[in-house]
PDB file of N, CA and C in Angstrom:
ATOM      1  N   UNK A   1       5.237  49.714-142.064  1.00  0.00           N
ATOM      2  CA  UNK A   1       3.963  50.128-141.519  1.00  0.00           C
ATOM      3  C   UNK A   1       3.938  51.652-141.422  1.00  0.00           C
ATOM      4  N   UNK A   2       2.768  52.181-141.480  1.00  0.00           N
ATOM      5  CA  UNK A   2       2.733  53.331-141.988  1.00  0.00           C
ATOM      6  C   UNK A   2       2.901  54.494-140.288  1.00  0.00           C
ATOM      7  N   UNK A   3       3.296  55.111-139.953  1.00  0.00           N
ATOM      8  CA  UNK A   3       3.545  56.036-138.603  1.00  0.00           C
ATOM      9  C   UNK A   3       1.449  56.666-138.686  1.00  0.00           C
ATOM     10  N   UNK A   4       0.947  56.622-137.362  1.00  0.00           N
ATOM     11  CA  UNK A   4       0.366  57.495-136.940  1.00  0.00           C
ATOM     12  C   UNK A   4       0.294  58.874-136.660  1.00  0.00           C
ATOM     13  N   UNK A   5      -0.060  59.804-137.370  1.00  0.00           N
ATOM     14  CA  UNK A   5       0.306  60.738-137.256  1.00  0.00           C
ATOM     15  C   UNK A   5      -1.008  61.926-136.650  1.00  0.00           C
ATOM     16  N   UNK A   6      -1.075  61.235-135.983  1.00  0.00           N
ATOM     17  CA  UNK A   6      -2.116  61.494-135.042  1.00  0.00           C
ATOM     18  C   UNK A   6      -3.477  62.400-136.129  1.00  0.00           C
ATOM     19  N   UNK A   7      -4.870  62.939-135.207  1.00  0.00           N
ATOM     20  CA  UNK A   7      -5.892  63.451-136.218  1.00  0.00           C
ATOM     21  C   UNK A   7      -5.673  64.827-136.919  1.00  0.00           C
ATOM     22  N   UNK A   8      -4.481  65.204-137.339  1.00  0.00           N
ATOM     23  CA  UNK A   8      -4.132  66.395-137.863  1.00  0.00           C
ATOM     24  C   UNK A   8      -3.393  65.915-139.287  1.00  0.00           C
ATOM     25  N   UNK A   9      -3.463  64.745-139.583  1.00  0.00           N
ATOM     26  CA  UNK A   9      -3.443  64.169-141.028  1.00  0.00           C
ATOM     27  C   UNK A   9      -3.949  63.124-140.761  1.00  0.00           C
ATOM     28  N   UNK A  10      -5.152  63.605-142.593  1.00  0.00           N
ATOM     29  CA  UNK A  10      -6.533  62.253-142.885  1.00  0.00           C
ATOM     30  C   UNK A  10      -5.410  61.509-143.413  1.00  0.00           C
ATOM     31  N   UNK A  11      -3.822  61.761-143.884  1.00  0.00           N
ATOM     32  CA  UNK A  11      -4.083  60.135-144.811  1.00  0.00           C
ATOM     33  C   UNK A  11      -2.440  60.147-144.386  1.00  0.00           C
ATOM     34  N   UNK A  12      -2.403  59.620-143.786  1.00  0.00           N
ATOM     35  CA  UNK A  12      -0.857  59.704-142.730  1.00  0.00           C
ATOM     36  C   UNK A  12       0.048  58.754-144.309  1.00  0.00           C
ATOM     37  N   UNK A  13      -0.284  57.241-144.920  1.00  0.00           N
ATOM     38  CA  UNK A  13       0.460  56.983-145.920  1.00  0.00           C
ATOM     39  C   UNK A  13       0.991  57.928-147.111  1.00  0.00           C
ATOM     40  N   UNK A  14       0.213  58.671-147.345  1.00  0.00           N
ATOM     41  CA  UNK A  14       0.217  59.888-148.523  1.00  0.00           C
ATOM     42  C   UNK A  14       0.905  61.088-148.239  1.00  0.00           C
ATOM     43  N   UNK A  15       1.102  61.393-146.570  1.00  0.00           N
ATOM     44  CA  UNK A  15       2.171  62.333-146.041  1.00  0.00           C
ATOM     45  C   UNK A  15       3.529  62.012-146.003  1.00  0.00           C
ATOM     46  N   UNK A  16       3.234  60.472-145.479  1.00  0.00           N
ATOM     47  CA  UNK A  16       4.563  60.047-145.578  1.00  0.00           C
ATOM     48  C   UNK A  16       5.559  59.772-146.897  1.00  0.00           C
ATOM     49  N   UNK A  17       4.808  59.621-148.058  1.00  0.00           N
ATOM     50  CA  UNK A  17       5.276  59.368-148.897  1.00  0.00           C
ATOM     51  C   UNK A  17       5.670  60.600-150.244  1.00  0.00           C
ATOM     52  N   UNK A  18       4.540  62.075-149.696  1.00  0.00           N
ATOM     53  CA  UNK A  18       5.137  63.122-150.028  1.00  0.00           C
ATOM     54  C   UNK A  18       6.488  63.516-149.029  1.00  0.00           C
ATOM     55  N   UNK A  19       6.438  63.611-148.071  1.00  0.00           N
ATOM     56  CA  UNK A  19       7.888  63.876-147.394  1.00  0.00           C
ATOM     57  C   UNK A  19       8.975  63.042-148.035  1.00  0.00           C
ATOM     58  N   UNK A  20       8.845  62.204-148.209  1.00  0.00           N
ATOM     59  CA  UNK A  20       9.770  61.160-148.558  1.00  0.00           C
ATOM     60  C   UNK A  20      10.373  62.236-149.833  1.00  0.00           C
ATOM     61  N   UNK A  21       9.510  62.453-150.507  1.00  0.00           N
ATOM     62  CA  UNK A  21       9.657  63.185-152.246  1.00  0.00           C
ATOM     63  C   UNK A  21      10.457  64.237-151.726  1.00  0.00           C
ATOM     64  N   UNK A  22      10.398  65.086-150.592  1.00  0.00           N
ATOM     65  CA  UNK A  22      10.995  66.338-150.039  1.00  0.00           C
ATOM     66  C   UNK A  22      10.174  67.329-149.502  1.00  0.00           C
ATOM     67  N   UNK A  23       9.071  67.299-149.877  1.00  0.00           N
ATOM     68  CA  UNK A  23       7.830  67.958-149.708  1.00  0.00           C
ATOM     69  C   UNK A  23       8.036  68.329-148.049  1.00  0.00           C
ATOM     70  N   UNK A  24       7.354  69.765-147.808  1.00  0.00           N
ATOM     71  CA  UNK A  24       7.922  70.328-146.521  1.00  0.00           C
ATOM     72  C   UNK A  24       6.538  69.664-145.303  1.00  0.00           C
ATOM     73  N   UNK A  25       6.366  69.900-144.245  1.00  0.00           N
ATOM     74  CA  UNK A  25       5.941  69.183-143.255  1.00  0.00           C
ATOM     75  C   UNK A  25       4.473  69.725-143.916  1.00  0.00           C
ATOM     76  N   UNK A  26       4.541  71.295-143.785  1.00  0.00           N
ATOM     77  CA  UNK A  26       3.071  71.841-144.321  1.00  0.00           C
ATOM     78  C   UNK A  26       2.509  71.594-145.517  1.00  0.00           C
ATOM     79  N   UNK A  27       3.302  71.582-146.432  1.00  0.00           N
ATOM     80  CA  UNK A  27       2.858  71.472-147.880  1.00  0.00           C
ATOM     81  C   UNK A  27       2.022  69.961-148.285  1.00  0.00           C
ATOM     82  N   UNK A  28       3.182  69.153-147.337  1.00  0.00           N
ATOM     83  CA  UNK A  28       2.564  67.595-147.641  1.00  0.00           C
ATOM     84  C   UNK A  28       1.241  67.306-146.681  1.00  0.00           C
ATOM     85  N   UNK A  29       1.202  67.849-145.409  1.00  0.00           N
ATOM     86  CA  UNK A  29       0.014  67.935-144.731  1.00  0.00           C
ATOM     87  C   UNK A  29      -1.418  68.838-145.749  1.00  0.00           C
ATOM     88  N   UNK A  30      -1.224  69.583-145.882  1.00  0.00           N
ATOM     89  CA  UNK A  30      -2.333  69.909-146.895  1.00  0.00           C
ATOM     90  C   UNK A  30      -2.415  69.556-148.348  1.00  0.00           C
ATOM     91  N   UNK A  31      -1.596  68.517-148.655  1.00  0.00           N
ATOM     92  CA  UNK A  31      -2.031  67.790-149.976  1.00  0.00           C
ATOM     93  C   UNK A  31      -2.589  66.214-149.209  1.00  0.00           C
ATOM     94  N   UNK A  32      -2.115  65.981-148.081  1.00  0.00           N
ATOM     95  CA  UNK A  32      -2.608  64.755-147.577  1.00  0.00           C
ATOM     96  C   UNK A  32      -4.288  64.691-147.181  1.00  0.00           C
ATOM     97  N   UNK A  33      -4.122  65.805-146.780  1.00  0.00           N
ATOM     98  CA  UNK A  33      -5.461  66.617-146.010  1.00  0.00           C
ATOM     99  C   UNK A  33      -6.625  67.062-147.118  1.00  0.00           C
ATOM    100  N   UNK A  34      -6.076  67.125-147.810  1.00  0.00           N
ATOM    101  CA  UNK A  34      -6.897  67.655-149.228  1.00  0.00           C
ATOM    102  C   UNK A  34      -8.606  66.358-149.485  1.00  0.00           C
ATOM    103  N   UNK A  35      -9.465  66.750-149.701  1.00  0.00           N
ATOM    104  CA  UNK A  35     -10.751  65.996-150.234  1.00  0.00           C
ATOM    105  C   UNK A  35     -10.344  65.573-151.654  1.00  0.00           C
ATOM    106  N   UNK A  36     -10.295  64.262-151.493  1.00  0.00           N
ATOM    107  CA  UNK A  36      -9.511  63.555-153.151  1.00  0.00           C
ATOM    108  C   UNK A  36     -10.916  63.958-154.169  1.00  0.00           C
ATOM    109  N   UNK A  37     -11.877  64.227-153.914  1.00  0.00           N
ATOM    110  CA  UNK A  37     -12.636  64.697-155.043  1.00  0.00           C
ATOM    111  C   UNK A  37     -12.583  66.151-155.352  1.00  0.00           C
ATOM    112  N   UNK A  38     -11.838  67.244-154.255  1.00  0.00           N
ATOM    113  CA  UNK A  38     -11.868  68.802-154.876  1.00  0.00           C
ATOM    114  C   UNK A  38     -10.130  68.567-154.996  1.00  0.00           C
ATOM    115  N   UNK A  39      -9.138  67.546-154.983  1.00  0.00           N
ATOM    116  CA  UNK A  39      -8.092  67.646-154.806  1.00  0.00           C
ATOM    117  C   UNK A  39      -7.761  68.016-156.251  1.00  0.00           C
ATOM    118  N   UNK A  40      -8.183  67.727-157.482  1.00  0.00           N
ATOM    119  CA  UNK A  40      -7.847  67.884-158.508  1.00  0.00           C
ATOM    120  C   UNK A  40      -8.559  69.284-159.433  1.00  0.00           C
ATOM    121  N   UNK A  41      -9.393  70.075-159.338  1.00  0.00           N
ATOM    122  CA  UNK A  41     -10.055  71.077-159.308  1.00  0.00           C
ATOM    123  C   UNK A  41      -9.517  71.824-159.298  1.00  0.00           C
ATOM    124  N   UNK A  42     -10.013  73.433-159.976  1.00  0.00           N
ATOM    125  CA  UNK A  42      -9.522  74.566-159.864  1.00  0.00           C
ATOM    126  C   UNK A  42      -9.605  75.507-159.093  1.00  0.00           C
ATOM    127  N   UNK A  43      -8.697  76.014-158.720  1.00  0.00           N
ATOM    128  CA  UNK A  43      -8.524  77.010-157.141  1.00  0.00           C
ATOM    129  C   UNK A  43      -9.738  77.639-156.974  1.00  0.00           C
ATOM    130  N   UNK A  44      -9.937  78.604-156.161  1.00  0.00           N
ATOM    131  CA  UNK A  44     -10.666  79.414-155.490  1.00  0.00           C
ATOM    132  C   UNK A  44     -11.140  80.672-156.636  1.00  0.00           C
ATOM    133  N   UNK A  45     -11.819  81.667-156.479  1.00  0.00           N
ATOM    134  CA  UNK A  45     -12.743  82.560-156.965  1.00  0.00           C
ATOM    135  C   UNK A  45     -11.641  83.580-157.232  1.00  0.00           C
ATOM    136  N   UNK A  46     -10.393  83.839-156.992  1.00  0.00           N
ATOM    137  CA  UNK A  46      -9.356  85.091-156.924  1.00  0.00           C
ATOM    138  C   UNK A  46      -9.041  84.634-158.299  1.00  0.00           C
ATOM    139  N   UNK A  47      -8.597  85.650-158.877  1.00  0.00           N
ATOM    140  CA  UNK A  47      -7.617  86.083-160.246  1.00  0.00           C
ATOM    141  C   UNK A  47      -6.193  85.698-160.187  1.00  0.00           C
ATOM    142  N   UNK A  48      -5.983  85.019-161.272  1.00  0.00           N
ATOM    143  CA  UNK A  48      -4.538  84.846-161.465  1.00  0.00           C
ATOM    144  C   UNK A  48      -3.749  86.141-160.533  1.00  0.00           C
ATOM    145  N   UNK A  49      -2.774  85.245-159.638  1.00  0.00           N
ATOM    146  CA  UNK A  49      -1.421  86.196-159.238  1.00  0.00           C
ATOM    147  C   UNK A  49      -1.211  87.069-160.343  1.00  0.00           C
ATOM    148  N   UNK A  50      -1.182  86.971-161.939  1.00  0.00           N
ATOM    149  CA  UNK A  50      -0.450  88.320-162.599  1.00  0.00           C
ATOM    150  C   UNK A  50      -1.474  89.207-162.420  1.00  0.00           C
ATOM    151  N   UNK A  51      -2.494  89.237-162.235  1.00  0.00           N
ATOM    152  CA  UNK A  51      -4.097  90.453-162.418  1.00  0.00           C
ATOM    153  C   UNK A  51      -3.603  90.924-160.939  1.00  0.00           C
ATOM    154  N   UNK A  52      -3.083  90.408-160.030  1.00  0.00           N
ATOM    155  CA  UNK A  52      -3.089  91.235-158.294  1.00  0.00           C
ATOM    156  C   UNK A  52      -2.134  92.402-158.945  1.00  0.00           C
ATOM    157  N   UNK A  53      -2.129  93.413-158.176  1.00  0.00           N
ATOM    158  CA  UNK A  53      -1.114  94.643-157.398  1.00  0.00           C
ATOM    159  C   UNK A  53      -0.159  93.870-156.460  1.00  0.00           C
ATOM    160  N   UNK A  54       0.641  94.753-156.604  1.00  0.00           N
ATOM    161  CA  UNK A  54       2.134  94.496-155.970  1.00  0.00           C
ATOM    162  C   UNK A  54       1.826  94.392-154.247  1.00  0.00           C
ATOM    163  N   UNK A  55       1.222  95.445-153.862  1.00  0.00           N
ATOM    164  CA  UNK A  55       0.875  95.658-152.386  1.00  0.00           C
ATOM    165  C   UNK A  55      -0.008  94.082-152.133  1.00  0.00           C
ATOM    166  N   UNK A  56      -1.042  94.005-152.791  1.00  0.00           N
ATOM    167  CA  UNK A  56      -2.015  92.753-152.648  1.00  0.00           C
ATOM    168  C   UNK A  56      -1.058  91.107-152.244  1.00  0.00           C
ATOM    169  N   UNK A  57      -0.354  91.182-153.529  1.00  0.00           N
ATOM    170  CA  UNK A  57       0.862  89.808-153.493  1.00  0.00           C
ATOM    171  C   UNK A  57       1.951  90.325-151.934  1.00  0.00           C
ATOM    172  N   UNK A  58       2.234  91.654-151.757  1.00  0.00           N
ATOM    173  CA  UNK A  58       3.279  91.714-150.684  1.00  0.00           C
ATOM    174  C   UNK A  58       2.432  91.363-149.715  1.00  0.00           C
ATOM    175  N   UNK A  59       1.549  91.723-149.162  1.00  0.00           N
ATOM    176  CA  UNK A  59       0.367  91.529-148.074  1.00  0.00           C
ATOM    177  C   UNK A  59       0.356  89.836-148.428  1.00  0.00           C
ATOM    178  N   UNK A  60       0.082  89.069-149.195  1.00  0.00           N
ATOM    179  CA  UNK A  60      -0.179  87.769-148.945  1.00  0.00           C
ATOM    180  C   UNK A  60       1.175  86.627-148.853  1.00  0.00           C
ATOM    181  N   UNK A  61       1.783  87.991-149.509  1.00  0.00           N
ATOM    182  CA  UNK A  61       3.459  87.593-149.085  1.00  0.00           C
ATOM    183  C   UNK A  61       4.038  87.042-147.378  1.00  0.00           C
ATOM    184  N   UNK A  62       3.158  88.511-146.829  1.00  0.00           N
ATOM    185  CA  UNK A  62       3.401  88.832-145.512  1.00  0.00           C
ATOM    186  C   UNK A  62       2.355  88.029-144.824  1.00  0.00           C
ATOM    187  N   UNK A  63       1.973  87.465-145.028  1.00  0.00           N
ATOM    188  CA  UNK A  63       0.506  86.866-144.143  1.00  0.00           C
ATOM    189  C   UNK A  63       0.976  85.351-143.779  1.00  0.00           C
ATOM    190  N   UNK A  64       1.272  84.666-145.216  1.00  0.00           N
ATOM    191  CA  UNK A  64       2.105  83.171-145.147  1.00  0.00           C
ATOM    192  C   UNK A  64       3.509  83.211-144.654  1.00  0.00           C
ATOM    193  N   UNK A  65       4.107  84.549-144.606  1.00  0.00           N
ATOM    194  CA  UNK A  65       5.436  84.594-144.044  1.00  0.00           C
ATOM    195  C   UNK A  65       6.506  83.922-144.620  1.00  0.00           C
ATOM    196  N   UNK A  66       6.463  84.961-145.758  1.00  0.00           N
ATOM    197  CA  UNK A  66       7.350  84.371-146.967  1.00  0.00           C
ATOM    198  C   UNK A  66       8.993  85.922-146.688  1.00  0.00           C
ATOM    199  N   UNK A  67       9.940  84.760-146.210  1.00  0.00           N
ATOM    200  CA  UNK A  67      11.039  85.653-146.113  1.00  0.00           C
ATOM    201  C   UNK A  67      11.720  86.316-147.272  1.00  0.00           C
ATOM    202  N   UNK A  68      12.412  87.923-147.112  1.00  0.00           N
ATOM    203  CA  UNK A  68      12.831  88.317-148.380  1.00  0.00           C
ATOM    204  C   UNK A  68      11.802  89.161-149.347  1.00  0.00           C
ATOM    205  N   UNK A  69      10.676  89.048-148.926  1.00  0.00           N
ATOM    206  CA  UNK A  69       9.383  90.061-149.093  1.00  0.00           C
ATOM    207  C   UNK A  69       9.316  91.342-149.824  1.00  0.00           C
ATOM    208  N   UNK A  70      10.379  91.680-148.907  1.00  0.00           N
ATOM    209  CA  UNK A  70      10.765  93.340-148.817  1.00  0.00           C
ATOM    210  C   UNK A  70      11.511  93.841-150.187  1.00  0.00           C
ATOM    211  N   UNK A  71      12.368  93.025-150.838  1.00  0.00           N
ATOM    212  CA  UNK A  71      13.210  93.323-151.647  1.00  0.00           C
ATOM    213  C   UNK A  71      12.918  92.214-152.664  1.00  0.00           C
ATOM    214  N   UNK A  72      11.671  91.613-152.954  1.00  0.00           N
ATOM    215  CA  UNK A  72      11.500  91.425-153.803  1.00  0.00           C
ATOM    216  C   UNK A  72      10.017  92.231-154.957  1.00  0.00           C
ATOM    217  N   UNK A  73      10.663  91.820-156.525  1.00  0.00           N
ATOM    218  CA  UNK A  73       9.248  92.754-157.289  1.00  0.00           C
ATOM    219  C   UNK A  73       8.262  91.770-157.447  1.00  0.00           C
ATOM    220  N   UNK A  74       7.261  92.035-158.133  1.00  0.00           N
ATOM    221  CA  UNK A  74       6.306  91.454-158.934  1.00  0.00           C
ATOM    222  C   UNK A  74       6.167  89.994-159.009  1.00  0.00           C
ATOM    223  N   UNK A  75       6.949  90.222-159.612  1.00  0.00           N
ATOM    224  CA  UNK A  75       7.233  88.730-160.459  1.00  0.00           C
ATOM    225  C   UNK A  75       7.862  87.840-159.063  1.00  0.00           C
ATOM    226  N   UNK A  76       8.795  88.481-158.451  1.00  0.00           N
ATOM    227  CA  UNK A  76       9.482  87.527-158.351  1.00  0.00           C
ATOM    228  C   UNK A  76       8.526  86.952-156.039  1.00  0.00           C
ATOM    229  N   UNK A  77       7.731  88.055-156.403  1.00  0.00           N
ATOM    230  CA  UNK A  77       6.519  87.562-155.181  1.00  0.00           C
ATOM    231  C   UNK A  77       5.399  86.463-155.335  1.00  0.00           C
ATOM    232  N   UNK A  78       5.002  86.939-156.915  1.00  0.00           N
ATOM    233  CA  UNK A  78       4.429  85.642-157.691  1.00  0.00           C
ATOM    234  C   UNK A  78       5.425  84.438-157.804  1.00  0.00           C
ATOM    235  N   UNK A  79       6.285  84.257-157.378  1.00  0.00           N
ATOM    236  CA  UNK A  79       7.156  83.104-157.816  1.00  0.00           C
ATOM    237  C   UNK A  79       7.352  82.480-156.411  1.00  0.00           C
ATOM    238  N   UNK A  80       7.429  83.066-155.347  1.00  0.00           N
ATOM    239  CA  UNK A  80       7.375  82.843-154.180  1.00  0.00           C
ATOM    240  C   UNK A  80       6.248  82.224-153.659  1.00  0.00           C
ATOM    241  N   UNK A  81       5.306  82.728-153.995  1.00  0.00           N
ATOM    242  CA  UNK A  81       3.540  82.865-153.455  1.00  0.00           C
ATOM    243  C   UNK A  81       3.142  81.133-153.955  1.00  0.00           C
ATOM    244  N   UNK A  82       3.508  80.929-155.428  1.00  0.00           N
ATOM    245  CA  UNK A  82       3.280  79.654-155.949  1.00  0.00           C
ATOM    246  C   UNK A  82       4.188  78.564-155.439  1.00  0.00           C
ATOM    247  N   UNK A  83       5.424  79.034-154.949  1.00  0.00           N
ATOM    248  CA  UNK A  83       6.517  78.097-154.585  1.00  0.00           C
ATOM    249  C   UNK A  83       6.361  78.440-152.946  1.00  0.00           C
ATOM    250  N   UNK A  84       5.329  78.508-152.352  1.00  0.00           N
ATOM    251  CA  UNK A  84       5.112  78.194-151.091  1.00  0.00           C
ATOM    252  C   UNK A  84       5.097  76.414-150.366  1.00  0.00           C
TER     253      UNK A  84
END
């Protein structure tokens, strides 16, 4: 039977079963949480991560609170940013 996970996840079976996969508490909450008709759709109005500035990706680096920030380049903030 599936856990209640109280009204802060719409689809408590679909959380549970991304965690299961490894999926982190947040990540699987906002794919659970997701509207199954924009769930498959293309992101938001922003430009590919490679078109940002370095400062732009460190700032959104720093906002989601992605550790290691500081000493990383380009690339490897874009790699972070997607592997949130």
């Amino acid at each position: 039977m599936t856990k209640d996970h109280g009204p802060s996840i719409k689809n408590d079976e679909q959380y549970e079963a991304l965690r299961d996969q490894g999926y982190s508490k947040e990540k699987a909450a906002r794919i659970a949480n997701a509207d199954a008709q924009k769930a498959g759709l293309k992101g938001g109005k922003h430009p590919p991560y490679e078109q940002w500035s370095k400062d732009d990706l460190y700032s959104k680096a720093q906002e989601i609170g992605i550790d290691g920030r500081s000493d990383m380049d380009k690339s490897e903030l874009i790699h972070a940013l997607r592997n949130h």
